[in-house]
N, C-alpha and C. Protein backbone atom coordinates (compact mmCIF):
# COMPACT_ATOMS: atom_id res chain seq x y z
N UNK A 1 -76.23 -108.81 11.01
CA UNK A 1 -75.77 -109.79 10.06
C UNK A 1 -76.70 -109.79 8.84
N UNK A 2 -76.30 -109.53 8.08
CA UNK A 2 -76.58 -109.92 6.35
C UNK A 2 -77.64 -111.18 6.57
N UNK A 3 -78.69 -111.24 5.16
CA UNK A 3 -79.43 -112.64 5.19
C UNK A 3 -78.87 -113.03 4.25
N UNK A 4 -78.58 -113.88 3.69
CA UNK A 4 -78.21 -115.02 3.02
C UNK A 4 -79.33 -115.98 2.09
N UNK A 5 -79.95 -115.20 0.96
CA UNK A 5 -80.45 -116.19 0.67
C UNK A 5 -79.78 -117.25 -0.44
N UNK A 6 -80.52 -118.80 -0.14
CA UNK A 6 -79.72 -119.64 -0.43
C UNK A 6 -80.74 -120.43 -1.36
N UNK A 7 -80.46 -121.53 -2.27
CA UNK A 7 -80.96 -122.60 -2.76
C UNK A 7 -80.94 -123.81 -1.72
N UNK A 8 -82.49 -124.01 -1.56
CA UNK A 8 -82.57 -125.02 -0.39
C UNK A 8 -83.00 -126.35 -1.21
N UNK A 9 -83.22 -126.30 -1.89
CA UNK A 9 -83.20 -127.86 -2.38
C UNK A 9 -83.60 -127.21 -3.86
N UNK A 10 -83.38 -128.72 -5.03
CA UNK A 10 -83.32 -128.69 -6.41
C UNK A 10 -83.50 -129.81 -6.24
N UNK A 11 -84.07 -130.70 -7.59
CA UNK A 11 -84.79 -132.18 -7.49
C UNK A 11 -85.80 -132.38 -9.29
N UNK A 12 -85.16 -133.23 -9.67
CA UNK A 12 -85.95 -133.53 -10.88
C UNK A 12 -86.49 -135.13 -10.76
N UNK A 13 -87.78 -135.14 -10.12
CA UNK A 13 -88.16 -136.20 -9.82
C UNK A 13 -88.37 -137.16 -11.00
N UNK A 14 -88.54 -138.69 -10.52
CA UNK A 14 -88.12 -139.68 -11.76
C UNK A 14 -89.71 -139.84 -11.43
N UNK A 15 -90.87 -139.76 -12.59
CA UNK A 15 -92.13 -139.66 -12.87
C UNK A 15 -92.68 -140.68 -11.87
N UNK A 16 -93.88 -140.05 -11.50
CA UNK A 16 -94.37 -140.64 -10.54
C UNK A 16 -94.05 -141.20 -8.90
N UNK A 17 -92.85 -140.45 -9.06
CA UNK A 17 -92.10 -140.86 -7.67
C UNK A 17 -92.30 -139.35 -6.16
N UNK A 18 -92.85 -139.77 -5.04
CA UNK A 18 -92.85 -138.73 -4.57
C UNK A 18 -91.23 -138.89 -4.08
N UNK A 19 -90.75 -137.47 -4.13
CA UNK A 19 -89.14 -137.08 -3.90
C UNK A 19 -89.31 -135.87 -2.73
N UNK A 20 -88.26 -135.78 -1.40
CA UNK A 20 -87.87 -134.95 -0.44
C UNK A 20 -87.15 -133.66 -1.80
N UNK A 21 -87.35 -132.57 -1.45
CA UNK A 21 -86.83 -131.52 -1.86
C UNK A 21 -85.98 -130.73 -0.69
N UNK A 22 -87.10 -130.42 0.08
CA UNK A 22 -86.29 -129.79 1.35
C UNK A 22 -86.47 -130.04 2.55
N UNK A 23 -85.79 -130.15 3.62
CA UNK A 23 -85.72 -130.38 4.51
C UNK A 23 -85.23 -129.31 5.77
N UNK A 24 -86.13 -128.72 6.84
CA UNK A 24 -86.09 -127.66 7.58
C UNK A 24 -84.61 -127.38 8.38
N UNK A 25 -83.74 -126.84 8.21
CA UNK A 25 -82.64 -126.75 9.06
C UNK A 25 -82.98 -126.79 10.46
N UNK A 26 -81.42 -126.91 11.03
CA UNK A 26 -81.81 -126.84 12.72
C UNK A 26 -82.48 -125.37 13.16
N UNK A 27 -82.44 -124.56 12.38
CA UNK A 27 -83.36 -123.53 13.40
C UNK A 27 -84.52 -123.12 12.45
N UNK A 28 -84.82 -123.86 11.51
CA UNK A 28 -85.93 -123.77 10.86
C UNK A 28 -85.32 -122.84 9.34
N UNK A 29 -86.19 -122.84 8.55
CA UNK A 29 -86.09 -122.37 7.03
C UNK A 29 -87.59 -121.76 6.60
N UNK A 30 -87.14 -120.50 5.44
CA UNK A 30 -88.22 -119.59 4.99
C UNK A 30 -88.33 -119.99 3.24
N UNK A 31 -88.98 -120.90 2.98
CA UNK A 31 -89.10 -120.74 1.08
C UNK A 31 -89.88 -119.48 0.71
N UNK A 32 -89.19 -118.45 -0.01
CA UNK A 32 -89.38 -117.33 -0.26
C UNK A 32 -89.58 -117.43 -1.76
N UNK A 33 -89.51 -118.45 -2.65
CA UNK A 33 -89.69 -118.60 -4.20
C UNK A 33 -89.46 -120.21 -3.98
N UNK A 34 -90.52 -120.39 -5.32
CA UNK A 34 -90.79 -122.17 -5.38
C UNK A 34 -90.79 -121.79 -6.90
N UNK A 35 -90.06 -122.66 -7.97
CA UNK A 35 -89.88 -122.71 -9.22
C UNK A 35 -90.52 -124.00 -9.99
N UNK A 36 -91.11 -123.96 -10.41
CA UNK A 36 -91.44 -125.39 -11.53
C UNK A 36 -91.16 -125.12 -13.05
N UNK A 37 -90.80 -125.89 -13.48
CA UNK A 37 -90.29 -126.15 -14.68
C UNK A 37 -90.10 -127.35 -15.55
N UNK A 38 -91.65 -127.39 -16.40
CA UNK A 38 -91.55 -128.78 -17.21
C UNK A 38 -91.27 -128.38 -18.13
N UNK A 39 -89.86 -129.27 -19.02
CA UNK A 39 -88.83 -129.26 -20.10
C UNK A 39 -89.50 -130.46 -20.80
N UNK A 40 -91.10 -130.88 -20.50
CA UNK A 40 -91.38 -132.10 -21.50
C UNK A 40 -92.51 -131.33 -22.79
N UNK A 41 -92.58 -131.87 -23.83
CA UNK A 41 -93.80 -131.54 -24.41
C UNK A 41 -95.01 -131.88 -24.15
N UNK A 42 -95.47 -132.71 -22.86
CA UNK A 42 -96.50 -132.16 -22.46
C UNK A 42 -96.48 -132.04 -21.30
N UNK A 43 -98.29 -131.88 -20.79
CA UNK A 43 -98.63 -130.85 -19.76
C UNK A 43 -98.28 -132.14 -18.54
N UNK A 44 -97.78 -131.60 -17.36
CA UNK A 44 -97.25 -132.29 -16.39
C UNK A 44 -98.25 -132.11 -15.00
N UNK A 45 -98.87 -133.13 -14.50
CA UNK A 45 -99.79 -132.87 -13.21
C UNK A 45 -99.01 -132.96 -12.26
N UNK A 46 -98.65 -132.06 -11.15
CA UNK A 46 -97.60 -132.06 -9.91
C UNK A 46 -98.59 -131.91 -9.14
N UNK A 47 -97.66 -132.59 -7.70
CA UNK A 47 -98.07 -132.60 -6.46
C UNK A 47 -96.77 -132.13 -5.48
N UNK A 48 -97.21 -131.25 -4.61
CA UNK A 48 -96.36 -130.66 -3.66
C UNK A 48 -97.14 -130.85 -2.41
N UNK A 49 -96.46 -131.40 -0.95
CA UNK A 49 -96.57 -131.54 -0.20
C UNK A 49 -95.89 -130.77 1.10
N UNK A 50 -96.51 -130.06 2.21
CA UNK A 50 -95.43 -130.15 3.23
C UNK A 50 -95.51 -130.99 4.15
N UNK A 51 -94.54 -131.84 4.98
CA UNK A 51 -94.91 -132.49 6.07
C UNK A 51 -94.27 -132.33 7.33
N UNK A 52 -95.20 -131.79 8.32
CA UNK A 52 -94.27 -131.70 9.21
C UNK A 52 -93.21 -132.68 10.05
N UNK A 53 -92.60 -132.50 10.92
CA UNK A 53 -91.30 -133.33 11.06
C UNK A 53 -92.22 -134.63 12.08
N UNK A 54 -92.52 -135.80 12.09
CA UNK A 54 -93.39 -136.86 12.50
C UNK A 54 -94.72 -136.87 12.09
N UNK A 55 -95.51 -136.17 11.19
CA UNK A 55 -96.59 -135.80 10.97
C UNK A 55 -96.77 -136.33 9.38
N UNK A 56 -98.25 -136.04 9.23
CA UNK A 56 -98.53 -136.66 8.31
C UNK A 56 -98.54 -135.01 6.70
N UNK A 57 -99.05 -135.90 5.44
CA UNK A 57 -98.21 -134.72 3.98
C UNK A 57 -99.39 -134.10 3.73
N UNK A 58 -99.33 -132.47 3.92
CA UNK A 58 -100.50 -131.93 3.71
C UNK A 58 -99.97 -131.13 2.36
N UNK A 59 -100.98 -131.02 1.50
CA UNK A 59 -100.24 -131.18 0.04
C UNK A 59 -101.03 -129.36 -0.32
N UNK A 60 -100.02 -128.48 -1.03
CA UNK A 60 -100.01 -127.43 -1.31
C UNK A 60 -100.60 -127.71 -2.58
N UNK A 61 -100.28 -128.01 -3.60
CA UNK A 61 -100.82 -128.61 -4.98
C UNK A 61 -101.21 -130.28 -5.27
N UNK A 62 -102.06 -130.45 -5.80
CA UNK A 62 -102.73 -131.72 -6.36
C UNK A 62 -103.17 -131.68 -7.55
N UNK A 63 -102.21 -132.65 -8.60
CA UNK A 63 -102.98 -132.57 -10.06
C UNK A 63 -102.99 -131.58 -10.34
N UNK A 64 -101.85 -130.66 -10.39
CA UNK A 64 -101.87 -128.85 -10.52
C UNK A 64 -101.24 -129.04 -11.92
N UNK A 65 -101.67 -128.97 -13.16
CA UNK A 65 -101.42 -129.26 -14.32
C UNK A 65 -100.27 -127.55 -14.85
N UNK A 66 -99.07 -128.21 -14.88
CA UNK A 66 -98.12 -127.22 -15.75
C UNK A 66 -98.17 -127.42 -16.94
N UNK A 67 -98.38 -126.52 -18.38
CA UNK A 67 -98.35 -126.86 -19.06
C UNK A 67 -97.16 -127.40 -20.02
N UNK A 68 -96.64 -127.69 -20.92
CA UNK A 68 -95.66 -128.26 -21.66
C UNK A 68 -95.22 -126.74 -22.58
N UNK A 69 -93.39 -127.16 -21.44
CA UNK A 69 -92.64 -126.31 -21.87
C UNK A 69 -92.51 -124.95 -21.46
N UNK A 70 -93.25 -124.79 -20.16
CA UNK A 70 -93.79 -123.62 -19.18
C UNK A 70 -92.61 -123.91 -17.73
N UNK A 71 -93.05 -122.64 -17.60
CA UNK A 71 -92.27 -122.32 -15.52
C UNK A 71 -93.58 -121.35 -14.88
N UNK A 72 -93.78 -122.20 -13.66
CA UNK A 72 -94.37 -121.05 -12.70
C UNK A 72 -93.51 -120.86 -11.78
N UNK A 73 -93.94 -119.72 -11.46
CA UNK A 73 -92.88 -119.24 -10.22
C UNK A 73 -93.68 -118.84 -9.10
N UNK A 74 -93.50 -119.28 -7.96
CA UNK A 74 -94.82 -118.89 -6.80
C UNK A 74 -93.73 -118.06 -5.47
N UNK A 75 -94.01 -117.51 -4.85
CA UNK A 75 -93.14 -116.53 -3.47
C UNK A 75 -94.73 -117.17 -1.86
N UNK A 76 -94.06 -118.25 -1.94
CA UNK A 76 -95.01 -118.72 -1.00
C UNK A 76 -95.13 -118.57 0.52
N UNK A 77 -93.70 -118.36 0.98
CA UNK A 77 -93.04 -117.87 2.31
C UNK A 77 -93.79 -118.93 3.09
N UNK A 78 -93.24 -120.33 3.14
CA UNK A 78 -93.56 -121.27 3.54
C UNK A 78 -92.71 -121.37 4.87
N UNK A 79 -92.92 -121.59 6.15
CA UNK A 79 -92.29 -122.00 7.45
C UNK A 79 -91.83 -123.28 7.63
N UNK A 80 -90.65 -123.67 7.68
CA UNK A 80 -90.29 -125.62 8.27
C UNK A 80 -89.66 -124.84 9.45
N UNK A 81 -90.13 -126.01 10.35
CA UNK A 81 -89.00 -126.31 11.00
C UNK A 81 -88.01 -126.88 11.19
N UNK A 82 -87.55 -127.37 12.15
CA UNK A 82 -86.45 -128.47 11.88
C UNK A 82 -86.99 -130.09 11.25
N UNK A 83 -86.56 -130.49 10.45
CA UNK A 83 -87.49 -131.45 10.42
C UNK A 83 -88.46 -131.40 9.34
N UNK A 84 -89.19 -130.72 9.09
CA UNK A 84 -90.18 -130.49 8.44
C UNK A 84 -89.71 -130.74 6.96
N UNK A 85 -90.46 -131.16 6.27
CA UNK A 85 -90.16 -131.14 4.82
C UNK A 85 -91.12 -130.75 3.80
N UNK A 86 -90.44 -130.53 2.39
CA UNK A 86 -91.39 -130.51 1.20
C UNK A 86 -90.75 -131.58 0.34
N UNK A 87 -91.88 -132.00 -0.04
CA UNK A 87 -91.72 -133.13 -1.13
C UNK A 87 -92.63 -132.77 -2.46
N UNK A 88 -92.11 -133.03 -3.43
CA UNK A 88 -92.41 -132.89 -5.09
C UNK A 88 -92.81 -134.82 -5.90
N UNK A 89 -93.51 -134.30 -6.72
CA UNK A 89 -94.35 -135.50 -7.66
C UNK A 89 -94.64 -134.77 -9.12
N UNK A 90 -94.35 -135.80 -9.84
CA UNK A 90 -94.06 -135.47 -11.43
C UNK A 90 -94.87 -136.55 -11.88
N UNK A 91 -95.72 -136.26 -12.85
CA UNK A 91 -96.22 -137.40 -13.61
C UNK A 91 -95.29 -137.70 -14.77
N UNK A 92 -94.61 -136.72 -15.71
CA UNK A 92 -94.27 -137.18 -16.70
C UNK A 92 -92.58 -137.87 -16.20
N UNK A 93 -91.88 -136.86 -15.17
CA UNK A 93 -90.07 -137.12 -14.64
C UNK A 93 -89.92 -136.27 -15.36
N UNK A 94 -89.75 -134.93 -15.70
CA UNK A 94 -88.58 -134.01 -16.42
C UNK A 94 -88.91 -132.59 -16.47
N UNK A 95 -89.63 -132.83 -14.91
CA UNK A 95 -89.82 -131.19 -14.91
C UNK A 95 -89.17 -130.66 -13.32
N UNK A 96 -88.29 -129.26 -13.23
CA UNK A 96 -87.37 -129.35 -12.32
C UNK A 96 -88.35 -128.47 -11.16
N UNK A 97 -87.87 -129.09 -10.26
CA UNK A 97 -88.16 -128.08 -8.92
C UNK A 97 -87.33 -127.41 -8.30
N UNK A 98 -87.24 -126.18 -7.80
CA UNK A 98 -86.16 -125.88 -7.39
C UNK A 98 -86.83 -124.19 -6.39
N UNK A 99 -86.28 -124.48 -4.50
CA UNK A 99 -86.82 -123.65 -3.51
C UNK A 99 -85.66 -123.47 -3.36
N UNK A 100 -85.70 -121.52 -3.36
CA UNK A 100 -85.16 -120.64 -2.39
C UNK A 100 -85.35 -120.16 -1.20
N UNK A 101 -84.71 -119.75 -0.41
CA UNK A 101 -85.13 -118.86 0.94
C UNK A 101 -83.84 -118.90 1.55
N UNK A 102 -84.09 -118.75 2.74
CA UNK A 102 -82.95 -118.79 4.18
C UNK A 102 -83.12 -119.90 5.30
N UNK A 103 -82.17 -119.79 5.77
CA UNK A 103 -81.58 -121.14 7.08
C UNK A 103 -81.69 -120.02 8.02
N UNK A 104 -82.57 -120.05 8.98
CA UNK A 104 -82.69 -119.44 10.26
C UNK A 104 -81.63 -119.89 11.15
């Protein structure tokens, strides 16, 4: 069988708000590309978290300053399981997140 990769979550968080992006399917999920993209004129401090499914948010980025009007693109090949999530934080609200991969 063919893999399928898919858009597992997209999310333009409202500033300062931590927001769910993705959430691990039933047989677990692979983020194979993580996109950021601040559309503000200025520089945007993000926070990315994973947490596992009852567990507490162990954070991939903190205060990771994007600059204004920039995209990084990261291939992180992050593991969830079921359950498991990533969550996104915007200081300014208008910069997009958006994970690819596959549904195991």
């Amino acid at each position: 069988m063919a893999t399928a990769y898919l858009v597992l979550g997209q999310s333009t968080p409202a500033a300062t708000t931590l927001t769910t992006l993705v959430t691990g399917s039933t047989n677990g999920s692979i983020v194979g590309s993580f996109t950021v993209c601040n559309k503000s004129g200025s520089t945007d401090a993000i926070r990315v978290s994973i947490t596992k499914s009852g567990g507490s948010a162990y954070y991939q980025y903190y205060g990771f300053n994007v600059p204004a009007n920039s995209s990084i693109v990261e291939t992180p090949g992050w593991t969830l399981a079921s359950g498991d999530t990533i969550s996104v934080y915007s200081t300014v609200g208008s910069t997009d997140f958006t994970a690819t991969g596959v549904t195991l």
